[in-house]
Protein backbone atom coordinates (compact mmCIF):
# COMPACT_ATOMS: atom_id res chain seq x y z
CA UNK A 1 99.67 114.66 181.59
CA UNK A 2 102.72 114.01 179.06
CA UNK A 3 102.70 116.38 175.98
CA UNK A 4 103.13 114.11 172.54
CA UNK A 5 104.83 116.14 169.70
CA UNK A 6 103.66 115.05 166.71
CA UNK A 7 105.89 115.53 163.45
CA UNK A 8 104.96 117.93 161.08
CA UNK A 9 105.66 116.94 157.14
CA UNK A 10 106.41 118.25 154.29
CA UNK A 11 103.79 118.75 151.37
CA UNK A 12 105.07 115.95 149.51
CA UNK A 13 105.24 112.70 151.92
CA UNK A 14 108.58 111.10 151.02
CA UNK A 15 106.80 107.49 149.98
CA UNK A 16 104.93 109.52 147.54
CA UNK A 17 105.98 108.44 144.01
CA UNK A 18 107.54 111.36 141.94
CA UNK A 19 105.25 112.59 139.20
CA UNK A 20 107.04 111.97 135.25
CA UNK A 21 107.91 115.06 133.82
CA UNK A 22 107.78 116.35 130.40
CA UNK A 23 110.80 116.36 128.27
CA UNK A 24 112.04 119.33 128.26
CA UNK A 25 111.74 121.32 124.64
CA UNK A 26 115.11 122.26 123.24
CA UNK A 27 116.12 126.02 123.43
CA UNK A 28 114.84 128.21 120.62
CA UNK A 29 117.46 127.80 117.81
CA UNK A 30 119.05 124.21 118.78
CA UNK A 31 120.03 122.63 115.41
CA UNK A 32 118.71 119.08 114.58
CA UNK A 33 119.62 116.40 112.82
CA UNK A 34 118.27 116.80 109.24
CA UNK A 35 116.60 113.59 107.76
CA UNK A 36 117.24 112.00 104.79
CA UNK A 37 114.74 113.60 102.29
CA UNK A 38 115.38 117.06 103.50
CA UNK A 39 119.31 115.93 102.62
CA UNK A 40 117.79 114.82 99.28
CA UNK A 41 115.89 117.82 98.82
CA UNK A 42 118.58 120.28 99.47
CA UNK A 43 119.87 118.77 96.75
CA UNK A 44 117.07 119.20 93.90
CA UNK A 45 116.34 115.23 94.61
CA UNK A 46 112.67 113.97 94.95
CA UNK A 47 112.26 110.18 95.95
CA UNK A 48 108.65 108.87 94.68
CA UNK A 49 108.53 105.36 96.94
CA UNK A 50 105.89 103.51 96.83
CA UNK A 51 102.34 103.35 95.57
CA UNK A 52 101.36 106.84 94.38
CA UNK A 53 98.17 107.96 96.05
CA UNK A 54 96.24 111.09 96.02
CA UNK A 55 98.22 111.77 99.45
CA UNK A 56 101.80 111.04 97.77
CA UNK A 57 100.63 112.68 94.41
CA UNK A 58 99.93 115.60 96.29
CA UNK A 59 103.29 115.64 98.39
CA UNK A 60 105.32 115.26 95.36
CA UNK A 61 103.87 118.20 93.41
CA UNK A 62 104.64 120.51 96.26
CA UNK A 63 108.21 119.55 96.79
CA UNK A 64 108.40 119.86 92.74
CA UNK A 65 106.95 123.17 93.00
CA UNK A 66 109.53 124.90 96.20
CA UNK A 67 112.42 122.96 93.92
CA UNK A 68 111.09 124.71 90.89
CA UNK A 69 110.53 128.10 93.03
CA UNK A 70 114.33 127.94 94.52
CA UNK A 71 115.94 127.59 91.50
CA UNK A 72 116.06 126.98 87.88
CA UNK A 73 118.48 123.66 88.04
CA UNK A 74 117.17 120.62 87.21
CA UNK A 75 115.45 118.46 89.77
CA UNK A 76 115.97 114.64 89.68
CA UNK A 77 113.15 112.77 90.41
CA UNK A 78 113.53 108.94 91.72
CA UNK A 79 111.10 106.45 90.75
CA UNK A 80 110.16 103.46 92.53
CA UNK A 81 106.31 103.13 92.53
CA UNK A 82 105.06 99.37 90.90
CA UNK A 83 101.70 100.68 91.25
CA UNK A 84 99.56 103.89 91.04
CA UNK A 85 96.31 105.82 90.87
CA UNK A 86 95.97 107.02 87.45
CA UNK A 87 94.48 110.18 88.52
CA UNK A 88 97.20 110.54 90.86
CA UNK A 89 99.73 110.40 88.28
CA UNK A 90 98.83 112.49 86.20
CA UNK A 91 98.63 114.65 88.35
CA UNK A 92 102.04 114.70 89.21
CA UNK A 93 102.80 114.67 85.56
CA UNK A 94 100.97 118.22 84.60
CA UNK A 95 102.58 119.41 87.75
CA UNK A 96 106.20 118.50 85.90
CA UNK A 97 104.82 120.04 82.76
CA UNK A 98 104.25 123.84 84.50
CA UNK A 99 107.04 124.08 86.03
CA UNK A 100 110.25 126.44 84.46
CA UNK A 101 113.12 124.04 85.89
CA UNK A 102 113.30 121.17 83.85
CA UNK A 103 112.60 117.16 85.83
CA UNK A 104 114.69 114.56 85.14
CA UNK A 105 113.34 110.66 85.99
CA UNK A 106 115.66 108.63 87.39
CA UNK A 107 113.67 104.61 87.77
CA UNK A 108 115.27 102.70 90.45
CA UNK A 109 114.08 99.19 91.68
CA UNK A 110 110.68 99.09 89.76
CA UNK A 111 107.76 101.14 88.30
CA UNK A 112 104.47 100.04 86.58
CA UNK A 113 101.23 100.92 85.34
CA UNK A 114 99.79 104.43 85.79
CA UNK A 115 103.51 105.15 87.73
CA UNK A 116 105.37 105.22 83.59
CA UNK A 117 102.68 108.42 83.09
CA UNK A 118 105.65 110.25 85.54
CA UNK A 119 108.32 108.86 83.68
CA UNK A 120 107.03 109.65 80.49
CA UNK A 121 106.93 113.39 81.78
CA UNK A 122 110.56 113.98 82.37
CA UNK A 123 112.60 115.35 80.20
CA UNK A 124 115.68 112.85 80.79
CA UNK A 125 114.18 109.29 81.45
CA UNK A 126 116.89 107.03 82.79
CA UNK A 127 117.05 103.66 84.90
CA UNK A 128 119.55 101.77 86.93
CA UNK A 129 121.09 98.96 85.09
CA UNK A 130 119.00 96.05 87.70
CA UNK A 131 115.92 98.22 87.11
CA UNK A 132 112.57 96.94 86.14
CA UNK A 133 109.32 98.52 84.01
CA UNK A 134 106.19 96.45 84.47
CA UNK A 135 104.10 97.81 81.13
CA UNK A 136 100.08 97.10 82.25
CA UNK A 137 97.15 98.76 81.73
CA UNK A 138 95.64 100.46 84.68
CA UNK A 139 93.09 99.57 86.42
CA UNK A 140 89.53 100.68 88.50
CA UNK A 141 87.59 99.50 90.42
CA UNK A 142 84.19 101.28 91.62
CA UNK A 143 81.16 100.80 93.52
CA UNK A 144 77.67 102.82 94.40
CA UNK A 145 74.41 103.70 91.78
CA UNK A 146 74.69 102.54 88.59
CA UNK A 147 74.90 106.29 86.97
CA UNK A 148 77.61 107.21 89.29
CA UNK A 149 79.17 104.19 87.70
CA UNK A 150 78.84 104.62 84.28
CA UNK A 151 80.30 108.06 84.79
CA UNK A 152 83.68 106.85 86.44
CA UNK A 153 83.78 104.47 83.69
CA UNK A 154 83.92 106.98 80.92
CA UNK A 155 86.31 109.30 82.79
CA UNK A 156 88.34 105.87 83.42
CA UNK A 157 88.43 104.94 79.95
CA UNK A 158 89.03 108.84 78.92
CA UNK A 159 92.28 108.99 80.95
CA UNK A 160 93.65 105.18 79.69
CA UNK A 161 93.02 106.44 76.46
CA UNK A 162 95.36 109.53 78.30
CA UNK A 163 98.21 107.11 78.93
CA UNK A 164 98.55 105.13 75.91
CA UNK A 165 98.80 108.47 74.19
CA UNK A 166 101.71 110.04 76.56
CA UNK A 167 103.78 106.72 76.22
CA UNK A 168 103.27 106.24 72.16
CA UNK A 169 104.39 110.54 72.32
CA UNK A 170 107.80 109.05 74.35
CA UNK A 171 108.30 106.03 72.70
CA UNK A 172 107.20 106.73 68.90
CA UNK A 173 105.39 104.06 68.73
CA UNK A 174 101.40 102.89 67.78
CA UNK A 175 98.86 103.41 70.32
CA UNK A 176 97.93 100.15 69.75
CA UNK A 177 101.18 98.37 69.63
CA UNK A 178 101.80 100.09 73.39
CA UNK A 179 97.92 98.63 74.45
CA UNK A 180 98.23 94.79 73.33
CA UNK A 181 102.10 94.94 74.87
CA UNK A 182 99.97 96.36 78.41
CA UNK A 183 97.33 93.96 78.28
CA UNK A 184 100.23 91.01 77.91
CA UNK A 185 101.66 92.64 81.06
CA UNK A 186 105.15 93.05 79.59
CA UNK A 187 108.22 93.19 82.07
CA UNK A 188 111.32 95.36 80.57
CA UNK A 189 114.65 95.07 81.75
CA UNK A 190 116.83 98.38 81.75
CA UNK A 191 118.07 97.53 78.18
CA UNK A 192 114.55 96.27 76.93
CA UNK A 193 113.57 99.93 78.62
CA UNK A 194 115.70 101.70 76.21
CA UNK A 195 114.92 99.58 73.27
CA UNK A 196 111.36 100.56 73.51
CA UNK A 197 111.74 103.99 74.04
CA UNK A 198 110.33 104.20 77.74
CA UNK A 199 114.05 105.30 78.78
CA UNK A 200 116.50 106.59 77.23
CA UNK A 201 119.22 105.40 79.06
CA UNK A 202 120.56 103.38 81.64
CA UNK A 203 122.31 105.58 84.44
CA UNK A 204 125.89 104.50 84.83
CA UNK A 205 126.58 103.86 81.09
CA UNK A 206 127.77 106.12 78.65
CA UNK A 207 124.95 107.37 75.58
């Protein structure tokens, strides 16, 4: 008889494909990069992009309300929001109005609608000098039981009523001068801005 020795292998057959593994985590107290808003907010600046939502309504008010809880400088707020929710916005608005550090409103690119209830809450209201204001009146839209609609209507109409009042408070103007200019769907430039009284002025120019 011959003896055969057969090879013993290893637990892991050498054709067998390696298994991926996990990053690995950095150590406990690795610095990282800081992003961009956390470089704004370091320094009292709040960027409002976009169309404010309940979500983004409720993100600015807490970064208002650490700024106003870190320190009693002023915070500059940067809007760029051609739309909003009205409920949204004033929202952020009474959140401005509580708070013991005073909220200056910087417009850059453009803002429109509910989004001017924001501006209209800061105690310095400025824009950039290519800076737009779209002046309409907000809108709704709503669907379901006929009493659940009647009742979003009145609260609608309640808080439009809301916003006319907070931009003819700004702008010393009528509340009905401000509503037939919104129902035209006037567009301001920076200077038209400051004529009206939504701004009072245009950042990068002197008073």
């Amino acid at each position: 008889m011959v003896a055969v020795t057969v090879p013993s292998f290893p637990p892991e057959f050498p054709w067998e494909p390696s298994r991926p593994q996990p990053p690995a985590e950095p150590p406990r107290g690795t610095p990282t990069t800081p992003s961009a808003a956390d470089l704004l907010f370091d320094r009292r600046i709040v960027l409002a992009n976009g169309r404010i939502d309940a979500d983004l309504a409720n993100d600015l008010s807490a970064r208002l309300i650490m700024l106003d809880g870190a320190g009693d400088e002023p915070v500059a707020l940067h809007l760029r929001a051609p739309d909003a929710d009205l409920e949204a916005v004033f929202a952020v608005a009474d959140t401005i109005g509580i708070l013991s550090c005073p909220v200056d409103v910087v417009v850059i690119g453009q803002a429109g609608g509910p989004a001017l209830v924001i501006l209209a809450a800061g105690r310095r209201r400025e824009m950039t000098p290519h800076a737009t204001l779209l002046l309409t009146e907000p809108r709704t839209h709503a669907e379901g039981p006929a009493s659940d609609v009647a009742i979003h209507e009145e609260e609608y109409r309640r808080k439009v009523d809301a916003f006319y009042i907070r931009l003819a408070e700004v702008t010393g103007r009528e509340v009905d001068e401000i509503r037939d200019d919104a129902r035209e769907g006037r567009m301001l430039t920076a200077e038209q801005a400051r004529e009206y009284g939504l701004v009072q002025q245009i950042a990068g120019t002197r008073p």
